[in-house]
N, C-alpha and C. Protein backbone atom coordinates (compact mmCIF):
# COMPACT_ATOMS: atom_id res chain seq x y z
N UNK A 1 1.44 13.49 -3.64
CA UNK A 1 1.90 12.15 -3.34
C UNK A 1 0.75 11.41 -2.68
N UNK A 2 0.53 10.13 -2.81
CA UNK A 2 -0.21 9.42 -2.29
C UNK A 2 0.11 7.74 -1.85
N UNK A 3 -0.51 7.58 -1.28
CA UNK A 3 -0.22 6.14 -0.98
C UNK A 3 -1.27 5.19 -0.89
N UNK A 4 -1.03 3.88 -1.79
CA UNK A 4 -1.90 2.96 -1.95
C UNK A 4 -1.68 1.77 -1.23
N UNK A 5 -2.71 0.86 -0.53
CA UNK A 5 -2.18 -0.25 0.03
C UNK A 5 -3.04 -1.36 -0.55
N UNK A 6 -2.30 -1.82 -1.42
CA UNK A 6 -3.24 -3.18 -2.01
C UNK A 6 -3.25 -4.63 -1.25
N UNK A 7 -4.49 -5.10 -1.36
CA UNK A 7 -4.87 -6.32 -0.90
C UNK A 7 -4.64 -7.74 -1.51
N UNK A 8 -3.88 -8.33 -1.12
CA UNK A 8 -3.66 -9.58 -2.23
C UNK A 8 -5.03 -10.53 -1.86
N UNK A 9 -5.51 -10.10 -3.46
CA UNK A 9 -7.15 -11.44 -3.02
C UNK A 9 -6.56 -12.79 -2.99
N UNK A 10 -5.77 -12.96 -3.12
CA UNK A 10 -5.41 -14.65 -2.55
C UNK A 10 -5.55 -14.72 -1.34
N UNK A 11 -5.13 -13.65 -0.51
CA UNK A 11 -5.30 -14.00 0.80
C UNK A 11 -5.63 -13.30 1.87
N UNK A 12 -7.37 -13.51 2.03
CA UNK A 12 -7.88 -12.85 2.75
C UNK A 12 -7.99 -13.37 3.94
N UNK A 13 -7.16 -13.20 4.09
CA UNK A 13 -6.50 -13.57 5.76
C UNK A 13 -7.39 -12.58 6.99
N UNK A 14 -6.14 -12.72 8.58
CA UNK A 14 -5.92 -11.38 9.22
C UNK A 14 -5.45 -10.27 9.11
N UNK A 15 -5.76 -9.81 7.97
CA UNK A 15 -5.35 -8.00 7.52
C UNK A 15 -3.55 -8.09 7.85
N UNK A 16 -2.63 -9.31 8.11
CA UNK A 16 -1.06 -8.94 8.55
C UNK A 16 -0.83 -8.00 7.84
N UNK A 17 0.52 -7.17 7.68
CA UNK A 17 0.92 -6.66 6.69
C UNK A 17 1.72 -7.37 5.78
N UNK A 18 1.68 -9.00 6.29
CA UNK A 18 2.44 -9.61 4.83
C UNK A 18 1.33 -9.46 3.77
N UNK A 19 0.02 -9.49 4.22
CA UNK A 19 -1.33 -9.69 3.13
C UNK A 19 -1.29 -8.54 2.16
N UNK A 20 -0.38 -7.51 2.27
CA UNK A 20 -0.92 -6.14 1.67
C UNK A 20 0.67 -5.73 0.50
N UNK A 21 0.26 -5.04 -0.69
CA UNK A 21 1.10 -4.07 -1.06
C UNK A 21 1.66 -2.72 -0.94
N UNK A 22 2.34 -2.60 -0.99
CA UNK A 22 2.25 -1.13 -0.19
C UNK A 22 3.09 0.32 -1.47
N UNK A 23 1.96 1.04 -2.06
CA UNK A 23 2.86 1.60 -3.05
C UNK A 23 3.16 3.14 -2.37
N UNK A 24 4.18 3.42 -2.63
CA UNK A 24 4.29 4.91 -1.89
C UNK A 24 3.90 6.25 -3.16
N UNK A 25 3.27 5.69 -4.08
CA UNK A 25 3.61 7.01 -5.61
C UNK A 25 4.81 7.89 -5.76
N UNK A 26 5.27 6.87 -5.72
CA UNK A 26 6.84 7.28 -6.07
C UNK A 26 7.13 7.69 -7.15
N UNK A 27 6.30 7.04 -8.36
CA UNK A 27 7.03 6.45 -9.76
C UNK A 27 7.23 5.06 -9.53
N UNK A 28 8.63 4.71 -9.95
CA UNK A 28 9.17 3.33 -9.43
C UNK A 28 9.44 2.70 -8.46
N UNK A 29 9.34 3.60 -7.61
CA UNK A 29 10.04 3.02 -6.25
C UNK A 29 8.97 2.45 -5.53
N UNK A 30 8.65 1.03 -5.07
CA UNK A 30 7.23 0.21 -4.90
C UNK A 30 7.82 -0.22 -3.79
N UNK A 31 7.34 -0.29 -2.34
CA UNK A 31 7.45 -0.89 -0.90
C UNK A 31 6.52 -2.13 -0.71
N UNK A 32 6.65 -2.90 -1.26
CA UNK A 32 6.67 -4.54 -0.64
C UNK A 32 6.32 -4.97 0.61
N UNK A 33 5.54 -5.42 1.22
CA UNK A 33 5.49 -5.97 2.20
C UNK A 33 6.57 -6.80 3.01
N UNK A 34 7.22 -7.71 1.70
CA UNK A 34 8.19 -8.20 2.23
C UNK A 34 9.75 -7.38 2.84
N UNK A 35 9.28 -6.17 2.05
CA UNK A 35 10.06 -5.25 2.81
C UNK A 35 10.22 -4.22 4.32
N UNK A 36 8.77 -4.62 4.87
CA UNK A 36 8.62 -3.55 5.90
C UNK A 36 9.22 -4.97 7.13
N UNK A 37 9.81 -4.64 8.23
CA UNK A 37 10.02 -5.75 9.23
C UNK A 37 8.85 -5.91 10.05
N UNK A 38 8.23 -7.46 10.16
CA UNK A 38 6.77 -7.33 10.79
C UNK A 38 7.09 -7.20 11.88
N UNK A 39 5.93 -5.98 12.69
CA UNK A 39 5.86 -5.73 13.88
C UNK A 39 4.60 -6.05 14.44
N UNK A 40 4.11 -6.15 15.43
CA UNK A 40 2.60 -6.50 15.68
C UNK A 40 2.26 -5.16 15.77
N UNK A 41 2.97 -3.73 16.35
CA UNK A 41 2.53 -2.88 16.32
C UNK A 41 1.91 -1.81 15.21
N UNK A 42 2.67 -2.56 13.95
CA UNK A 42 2.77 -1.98 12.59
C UNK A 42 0.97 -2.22 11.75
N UNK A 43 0.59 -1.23 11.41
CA UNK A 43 -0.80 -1.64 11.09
C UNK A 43 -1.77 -0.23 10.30
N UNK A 44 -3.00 -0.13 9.87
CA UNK A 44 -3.17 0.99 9.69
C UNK A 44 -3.06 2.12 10.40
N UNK A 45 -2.79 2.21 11.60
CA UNK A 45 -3.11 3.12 12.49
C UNK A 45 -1.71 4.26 12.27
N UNK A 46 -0.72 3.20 11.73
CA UNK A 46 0.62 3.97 11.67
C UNK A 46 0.17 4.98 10.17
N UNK A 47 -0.45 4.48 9.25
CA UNK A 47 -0.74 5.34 8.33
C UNK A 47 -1.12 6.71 8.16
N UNK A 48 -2.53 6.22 9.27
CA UNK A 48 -2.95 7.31 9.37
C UNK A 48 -2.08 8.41 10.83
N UNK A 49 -1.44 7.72 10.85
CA UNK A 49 -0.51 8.94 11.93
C UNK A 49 0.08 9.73 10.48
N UNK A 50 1.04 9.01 9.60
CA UNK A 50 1.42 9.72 8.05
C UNK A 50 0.45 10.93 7.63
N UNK A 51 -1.10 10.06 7.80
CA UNK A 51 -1.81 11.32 7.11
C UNK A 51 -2.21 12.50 7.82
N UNK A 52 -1.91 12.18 9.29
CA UNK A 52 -2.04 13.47 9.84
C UNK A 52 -0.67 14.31 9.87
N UNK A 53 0.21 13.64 9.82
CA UNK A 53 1.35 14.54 9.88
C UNK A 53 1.78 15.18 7.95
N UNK A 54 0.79 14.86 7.31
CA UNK A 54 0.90 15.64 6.02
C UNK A 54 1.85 14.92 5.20
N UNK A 55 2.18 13.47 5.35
CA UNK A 55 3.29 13.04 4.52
C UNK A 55 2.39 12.46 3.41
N UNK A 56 0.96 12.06 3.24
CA UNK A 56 0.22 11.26 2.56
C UNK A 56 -1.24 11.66 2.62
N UNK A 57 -1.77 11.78 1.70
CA UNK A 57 -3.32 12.26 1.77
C UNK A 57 -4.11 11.21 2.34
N UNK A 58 -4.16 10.11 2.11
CA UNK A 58 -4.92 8.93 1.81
C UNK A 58 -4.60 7.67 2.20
N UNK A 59 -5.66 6.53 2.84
CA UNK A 59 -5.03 5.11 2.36
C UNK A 59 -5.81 4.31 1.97
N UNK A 60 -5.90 3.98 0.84
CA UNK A 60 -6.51 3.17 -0.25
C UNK A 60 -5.97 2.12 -0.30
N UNK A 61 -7.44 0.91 -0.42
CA UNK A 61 -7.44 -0.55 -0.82
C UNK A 61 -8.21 -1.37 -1.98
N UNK A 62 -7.24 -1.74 -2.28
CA UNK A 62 -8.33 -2.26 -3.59
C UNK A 62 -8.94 -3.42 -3.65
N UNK A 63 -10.01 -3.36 -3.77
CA UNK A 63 -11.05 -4.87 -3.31
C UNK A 63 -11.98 -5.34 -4.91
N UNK A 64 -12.37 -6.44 -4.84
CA UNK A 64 -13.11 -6.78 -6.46
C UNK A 64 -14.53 -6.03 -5.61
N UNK A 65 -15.61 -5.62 -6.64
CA UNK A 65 -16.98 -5.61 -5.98
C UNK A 65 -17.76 -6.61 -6.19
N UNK A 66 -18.73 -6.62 -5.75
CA UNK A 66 -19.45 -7.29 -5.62
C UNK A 66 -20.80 -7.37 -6.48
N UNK A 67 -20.92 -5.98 -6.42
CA UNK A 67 -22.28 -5.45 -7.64
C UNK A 67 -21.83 -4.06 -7.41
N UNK A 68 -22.67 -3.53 -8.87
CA UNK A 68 -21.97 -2.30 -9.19
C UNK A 68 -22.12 -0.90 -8.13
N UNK A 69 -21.04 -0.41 -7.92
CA UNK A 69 -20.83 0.56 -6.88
C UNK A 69 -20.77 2.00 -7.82
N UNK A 70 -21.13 3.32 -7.08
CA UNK A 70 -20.87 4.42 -7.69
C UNK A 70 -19.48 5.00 -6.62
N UNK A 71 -18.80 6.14 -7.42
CA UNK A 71 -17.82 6.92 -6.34
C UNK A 71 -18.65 7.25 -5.06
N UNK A 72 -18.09 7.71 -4.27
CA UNK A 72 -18.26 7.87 -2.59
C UNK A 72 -20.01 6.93 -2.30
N UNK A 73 -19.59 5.84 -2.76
CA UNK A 73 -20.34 4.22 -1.58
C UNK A 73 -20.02 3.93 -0.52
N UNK A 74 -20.26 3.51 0.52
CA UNK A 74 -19.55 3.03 1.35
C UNK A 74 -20.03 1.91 1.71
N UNK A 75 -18.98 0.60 1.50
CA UNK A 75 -18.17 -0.81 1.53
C UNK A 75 -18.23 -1.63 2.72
N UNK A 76 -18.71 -2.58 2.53
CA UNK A 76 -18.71 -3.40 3.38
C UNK A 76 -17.72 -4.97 2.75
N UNK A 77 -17.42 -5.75 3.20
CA UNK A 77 -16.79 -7.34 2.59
C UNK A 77 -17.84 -7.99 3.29
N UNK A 78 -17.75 -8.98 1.78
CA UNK A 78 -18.92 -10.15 2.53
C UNK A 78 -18.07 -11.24 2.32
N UNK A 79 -18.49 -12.28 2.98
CA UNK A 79 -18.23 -13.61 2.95
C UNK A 79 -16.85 -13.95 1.72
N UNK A 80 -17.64 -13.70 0.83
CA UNK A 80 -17.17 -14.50 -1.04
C UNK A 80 -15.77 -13.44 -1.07
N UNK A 81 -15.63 -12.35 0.10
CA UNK A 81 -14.76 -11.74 -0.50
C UNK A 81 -14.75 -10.05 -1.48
N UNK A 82 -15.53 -10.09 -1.89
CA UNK A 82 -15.85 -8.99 -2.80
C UNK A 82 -16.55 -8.09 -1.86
N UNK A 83 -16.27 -6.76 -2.19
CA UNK A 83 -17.21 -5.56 -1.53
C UNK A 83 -18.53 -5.43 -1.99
N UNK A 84 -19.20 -4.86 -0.55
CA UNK A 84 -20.80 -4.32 -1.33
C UNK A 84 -21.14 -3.30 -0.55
N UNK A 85 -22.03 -2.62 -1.06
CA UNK A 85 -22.80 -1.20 -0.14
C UNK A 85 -23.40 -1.53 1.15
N UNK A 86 -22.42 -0.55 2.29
CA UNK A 86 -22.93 -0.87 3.45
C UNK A 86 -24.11 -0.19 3.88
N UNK A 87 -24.66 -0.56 5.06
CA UNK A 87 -25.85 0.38 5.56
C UNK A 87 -25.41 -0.16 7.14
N UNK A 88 -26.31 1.58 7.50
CA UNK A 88 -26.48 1.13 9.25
C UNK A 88 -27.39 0.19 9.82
N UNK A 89 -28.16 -0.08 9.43
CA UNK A 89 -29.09 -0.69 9.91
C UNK A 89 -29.58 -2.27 9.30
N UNK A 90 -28.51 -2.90 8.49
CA UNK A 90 -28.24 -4.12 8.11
C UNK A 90 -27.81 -4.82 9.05
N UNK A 91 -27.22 -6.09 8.18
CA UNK A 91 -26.75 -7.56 8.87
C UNK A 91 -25.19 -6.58 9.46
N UNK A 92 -25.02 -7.39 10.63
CA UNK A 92 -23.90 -7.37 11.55
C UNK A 92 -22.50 -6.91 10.29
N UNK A 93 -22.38 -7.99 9.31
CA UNK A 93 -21.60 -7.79 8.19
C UNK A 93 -21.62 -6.42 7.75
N UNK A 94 -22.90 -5.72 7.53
CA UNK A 94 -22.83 -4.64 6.52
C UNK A 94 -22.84 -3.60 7.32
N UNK A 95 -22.73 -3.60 8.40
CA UNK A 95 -22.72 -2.61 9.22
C UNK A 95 -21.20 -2.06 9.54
N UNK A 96 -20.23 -3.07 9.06
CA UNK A 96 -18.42 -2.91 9.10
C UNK A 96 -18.09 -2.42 7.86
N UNK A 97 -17.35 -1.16 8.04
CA UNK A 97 -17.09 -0.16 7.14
C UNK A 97 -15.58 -0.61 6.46
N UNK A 98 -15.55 -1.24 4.83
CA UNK A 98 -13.95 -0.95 4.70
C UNK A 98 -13.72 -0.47 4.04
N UNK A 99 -14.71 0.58 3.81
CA UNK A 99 -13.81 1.88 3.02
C UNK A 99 -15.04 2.53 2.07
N UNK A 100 -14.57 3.34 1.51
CA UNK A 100 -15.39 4.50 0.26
C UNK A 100 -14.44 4.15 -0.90
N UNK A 101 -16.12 3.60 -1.54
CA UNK A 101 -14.94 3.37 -2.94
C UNK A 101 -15.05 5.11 -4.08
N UNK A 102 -13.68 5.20 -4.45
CA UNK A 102 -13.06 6.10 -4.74
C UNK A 102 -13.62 6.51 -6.68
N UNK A 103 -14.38 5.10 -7.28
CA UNK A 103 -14.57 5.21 -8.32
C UNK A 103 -15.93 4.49 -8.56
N UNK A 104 -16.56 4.64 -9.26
CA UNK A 104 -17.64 3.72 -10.34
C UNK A 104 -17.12 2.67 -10.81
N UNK A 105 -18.12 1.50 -10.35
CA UNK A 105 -17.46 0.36 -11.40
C UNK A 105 -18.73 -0.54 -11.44
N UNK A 106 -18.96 -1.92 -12.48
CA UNK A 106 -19.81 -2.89 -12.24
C UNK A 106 -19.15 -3.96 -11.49
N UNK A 107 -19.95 -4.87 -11.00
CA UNK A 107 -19.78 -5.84 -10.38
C UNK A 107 -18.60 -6.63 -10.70
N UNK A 108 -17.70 -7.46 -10.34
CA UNK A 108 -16.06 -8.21 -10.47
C UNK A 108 -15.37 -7.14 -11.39
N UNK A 109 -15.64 -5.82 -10.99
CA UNK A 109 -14.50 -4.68 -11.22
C UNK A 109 -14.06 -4.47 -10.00
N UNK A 110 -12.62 -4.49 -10.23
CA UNK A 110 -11.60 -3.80 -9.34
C UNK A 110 -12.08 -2.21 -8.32
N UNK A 111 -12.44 -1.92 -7.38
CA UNK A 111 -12.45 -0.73 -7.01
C UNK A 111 -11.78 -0.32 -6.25
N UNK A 112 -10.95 0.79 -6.24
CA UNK A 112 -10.17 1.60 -5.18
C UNK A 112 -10.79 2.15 -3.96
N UNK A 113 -10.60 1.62 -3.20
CA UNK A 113 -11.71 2.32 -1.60
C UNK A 113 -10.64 3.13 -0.72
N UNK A 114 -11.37 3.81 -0.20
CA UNK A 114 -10.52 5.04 0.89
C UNK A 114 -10.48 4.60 2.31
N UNK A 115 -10.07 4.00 2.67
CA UNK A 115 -9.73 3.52 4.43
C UNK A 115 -10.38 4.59 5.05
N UNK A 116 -9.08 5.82 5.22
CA UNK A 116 -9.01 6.81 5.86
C UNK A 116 -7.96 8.09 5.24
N UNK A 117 -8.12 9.39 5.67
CA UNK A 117 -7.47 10.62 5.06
C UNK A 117 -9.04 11.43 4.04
N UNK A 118 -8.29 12.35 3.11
CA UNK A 118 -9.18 12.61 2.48
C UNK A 118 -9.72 11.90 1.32
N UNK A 119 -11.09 11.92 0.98
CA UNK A 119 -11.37 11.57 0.39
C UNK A 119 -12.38 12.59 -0.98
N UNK A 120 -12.44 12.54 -1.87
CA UNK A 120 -13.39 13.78 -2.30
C UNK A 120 -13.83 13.20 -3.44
N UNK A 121 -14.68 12.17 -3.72
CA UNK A 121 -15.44 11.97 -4.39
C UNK A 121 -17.10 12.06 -3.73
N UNK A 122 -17.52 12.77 -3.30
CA UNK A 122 -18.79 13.18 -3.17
C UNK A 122 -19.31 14.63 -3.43
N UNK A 123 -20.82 14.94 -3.06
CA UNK A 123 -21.14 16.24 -3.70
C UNK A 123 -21.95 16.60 -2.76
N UNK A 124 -22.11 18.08 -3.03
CA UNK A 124 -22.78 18.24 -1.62
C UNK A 124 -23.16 18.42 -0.24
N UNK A 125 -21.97 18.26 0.13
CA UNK A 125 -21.60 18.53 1.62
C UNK A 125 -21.22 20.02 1.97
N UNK A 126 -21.80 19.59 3.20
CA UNK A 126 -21.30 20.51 4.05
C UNK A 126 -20.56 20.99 4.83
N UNK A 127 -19.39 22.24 4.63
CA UNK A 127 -17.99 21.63 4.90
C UNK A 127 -18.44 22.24 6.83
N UNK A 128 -17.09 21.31 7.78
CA UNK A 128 -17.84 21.17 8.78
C UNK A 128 -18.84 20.41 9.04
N UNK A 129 -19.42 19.41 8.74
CA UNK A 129 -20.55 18.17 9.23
C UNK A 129 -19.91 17.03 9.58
N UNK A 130 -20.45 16.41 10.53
CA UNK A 130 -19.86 15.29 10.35
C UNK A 130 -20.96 14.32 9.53
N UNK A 131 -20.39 13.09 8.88
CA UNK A 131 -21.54 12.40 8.46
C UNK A 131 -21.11 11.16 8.79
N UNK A 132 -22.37 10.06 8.46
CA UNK A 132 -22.40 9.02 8.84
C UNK A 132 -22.75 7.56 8.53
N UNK A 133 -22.85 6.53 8.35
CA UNK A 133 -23.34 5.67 7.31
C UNK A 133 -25.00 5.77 7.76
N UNK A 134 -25.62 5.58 6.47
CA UNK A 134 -26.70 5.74 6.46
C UNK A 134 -27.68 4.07 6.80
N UNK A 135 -28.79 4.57 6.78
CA UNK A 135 -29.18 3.15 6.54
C UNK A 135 -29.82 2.99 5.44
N UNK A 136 -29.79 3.80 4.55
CA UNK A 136 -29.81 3.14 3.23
C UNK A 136 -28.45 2.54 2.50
N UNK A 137 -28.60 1.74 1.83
CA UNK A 137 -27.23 1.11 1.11
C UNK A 137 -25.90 2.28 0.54
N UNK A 138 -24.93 2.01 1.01
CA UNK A 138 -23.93 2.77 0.42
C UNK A 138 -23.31 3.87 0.67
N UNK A 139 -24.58 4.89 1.46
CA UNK A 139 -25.07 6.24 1.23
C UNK A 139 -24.53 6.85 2.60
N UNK A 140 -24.51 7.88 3.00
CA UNK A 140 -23.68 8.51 3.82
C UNK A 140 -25.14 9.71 4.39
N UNK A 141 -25.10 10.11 5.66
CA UNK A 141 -26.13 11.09 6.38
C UNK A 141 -25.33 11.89 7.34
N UNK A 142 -25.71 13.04 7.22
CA UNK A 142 -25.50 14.03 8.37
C UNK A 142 -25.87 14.03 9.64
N UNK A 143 -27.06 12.81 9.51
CA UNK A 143 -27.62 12.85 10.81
C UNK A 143 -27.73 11.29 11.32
N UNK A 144 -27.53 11.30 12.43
CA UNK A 144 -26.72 9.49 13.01
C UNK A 144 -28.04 9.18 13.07
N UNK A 145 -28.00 7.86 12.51
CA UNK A 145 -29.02 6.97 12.74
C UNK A 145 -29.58 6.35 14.28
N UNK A 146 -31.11 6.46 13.83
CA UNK A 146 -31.75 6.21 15.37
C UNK A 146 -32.65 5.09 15.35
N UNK A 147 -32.50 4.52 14.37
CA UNK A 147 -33.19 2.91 14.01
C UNK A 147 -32.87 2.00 15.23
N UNK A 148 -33.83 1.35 16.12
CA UNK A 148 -33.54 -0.24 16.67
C UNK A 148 -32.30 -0.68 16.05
N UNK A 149 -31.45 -1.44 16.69
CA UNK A 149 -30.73 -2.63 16.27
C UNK A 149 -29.72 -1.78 14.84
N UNK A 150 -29.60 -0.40 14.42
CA UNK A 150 -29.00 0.34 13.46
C UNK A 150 -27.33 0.97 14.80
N UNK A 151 -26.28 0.44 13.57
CA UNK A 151 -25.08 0.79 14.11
C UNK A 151 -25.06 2.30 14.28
N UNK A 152 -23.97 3.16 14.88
CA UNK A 152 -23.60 4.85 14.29
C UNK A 152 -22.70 4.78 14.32
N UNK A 153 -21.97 4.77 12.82
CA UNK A 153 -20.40 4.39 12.39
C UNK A 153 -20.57 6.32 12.13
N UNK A 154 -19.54 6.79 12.88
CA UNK A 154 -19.13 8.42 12.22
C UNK A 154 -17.94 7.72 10.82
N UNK A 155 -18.28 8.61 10.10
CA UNK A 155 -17.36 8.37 9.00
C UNK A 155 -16.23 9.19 8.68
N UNK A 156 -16.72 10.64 8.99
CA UNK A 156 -15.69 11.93 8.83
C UNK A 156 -16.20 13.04 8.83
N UNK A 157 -15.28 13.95 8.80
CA UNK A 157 -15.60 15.78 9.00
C UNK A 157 -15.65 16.21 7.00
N UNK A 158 -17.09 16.82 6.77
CA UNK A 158 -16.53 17.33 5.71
C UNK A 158 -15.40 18.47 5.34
N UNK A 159 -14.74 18.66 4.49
CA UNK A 159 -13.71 19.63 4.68
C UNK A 159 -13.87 20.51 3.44
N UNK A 160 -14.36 19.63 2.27
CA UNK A 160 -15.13 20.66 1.42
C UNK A 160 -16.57 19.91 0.87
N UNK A 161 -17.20 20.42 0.35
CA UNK A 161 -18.52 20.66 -0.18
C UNK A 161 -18.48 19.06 -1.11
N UNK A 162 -16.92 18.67 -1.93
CA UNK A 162 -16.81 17.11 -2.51
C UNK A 162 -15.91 16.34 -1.26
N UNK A 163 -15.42 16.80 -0.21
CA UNK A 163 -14.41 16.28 0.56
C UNK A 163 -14.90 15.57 2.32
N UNK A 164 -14.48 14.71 2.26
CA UNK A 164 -14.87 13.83 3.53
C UNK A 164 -13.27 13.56 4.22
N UNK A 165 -12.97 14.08 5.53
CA UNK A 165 -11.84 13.28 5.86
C UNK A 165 -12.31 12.08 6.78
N UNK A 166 -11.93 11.17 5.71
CA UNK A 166 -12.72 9.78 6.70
C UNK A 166 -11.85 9.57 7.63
N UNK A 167 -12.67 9.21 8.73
CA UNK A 167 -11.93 8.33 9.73
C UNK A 167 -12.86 7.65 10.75
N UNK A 168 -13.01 6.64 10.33
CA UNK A 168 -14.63 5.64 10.77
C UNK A 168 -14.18 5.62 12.44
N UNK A 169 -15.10 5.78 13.12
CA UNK A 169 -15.21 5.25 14.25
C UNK A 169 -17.03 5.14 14.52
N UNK A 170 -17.19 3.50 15.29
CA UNK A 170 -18.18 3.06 15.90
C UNK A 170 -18.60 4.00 16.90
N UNK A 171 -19.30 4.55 16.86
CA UNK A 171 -19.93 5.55 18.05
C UNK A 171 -20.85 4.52 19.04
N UNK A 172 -22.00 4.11 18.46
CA UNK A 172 -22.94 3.39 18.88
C UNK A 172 -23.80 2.61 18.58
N UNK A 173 -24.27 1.00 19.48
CA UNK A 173 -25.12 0.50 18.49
C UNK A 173 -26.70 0.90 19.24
N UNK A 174 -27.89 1.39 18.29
CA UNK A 174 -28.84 1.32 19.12
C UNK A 174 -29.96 0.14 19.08
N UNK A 175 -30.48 0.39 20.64
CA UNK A 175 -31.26 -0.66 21.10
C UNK A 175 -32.77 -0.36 21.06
C-alpha cells in the first residue's frame, strides 16, 4: 500500500491541505482534500507519523520539472513553479529540499518526488550511512558538506544498498 499526495499546480499556495490530493492506493477509494476536516495541526508531519507506524511506505508529490531529472535527484521549486536539481552549496532556493524524484523524466514532465519514508531508487549505498545533499546538482553524499555559505540538509539512513529512508532535516548552515 502506498500513499500519494498530489499537488494541485493551480495553486501553489501555503502547502494548506486544501492545496493537495490525497490518494490512499486503495484502488477506488480516493481521499480528497475536501474530505479531511482542516486542522492547523494536520500537515505532513502526521504522515510521516503513518510511515513510522507501518501503515504507508512513502509520501509522494507530484511536481512538473523543470529540466530533465534522473530517479533519486534531489528537488528543489523555483520561482515558475516547476522542480529542479538541488545542491548544497547553491542559491538560498536550491538549497530547500522537496523531495527525490522517484522517476526519469525531461523537462514539463510530470515527476513523482518522495517527501519522506522509503525511498529506493538509487544505487550504491551503503546500508547504514547517512547521506546528504551534495553540492553538486541533484546528487546525494555520504559526507556533509564543508563549503563556505553550503547548507547540511541530512536526507536519510540508507536501509539498503538502492534504499534511502528520507527524512530531510537542516543540520547546518556553514560559515
Amino acid at each position: 500500500m502506498g500513499i500519494t499526495i498530489t499537488k494541485n499546480p493551480d495553486n501553489l499556495g501555503d502547502n494548506a491541505v486544501q492545496d493537495f490530493e490525497i490518494d490512499l492506493g486503495l484502488g477506488t477509494d480516493q481521499l480528497n482534500a475536501e474530505d479531511i476536516p482542516y486542522d492547523a495541526t494536520y500537515n505532513v508531519k502526521s504522515k510521516i507519523e503513518a510511515i513510522e507506524a507501518g501503515a504507508v511506505n512513502s509520501i509522494s508529490v507530484d511536481y512538473t520539472a523543470g529540466e530533465a531529472l534522473t530517479a533519486g535527484d534531489i528537488v528543489y521549486m523555483k520561482s515558475d513553479g516547476k522542480v529542479y536539481k538541488a545542491q548544497a552549496d547553491g542559491t538560498a532556493a536550491e538549497q530547500e529540499l522537496y523531495g527525490v524524484a522517484k522517476t526519469s523524466v525531461s523537462a514539463d514532465e510530470t515527476v513523482s518526488t518522495s517527501l519522506a519514508g522509503i525511498e529506493d531508487s538509487f544505487a550504491g549505498l551503503t546500508t547504514g550511512t547517512v547521506y546528504y545533499l551534495s553540492e553538486t546538482a541533484g546528487e546525494i553524499t555520504s559526507t556533509a558538506p564543508t563549503t563556505s555559505g553550503s547548507v547540511v540538509v541530512r536526507l536519510g539512513v540508507a536501509e539498503t544498498s538502492t534504499s534511502i529512508n528520507v527524512r530531510p532535516q537542516i543540520i547546518a548552515i556553514r560559515s
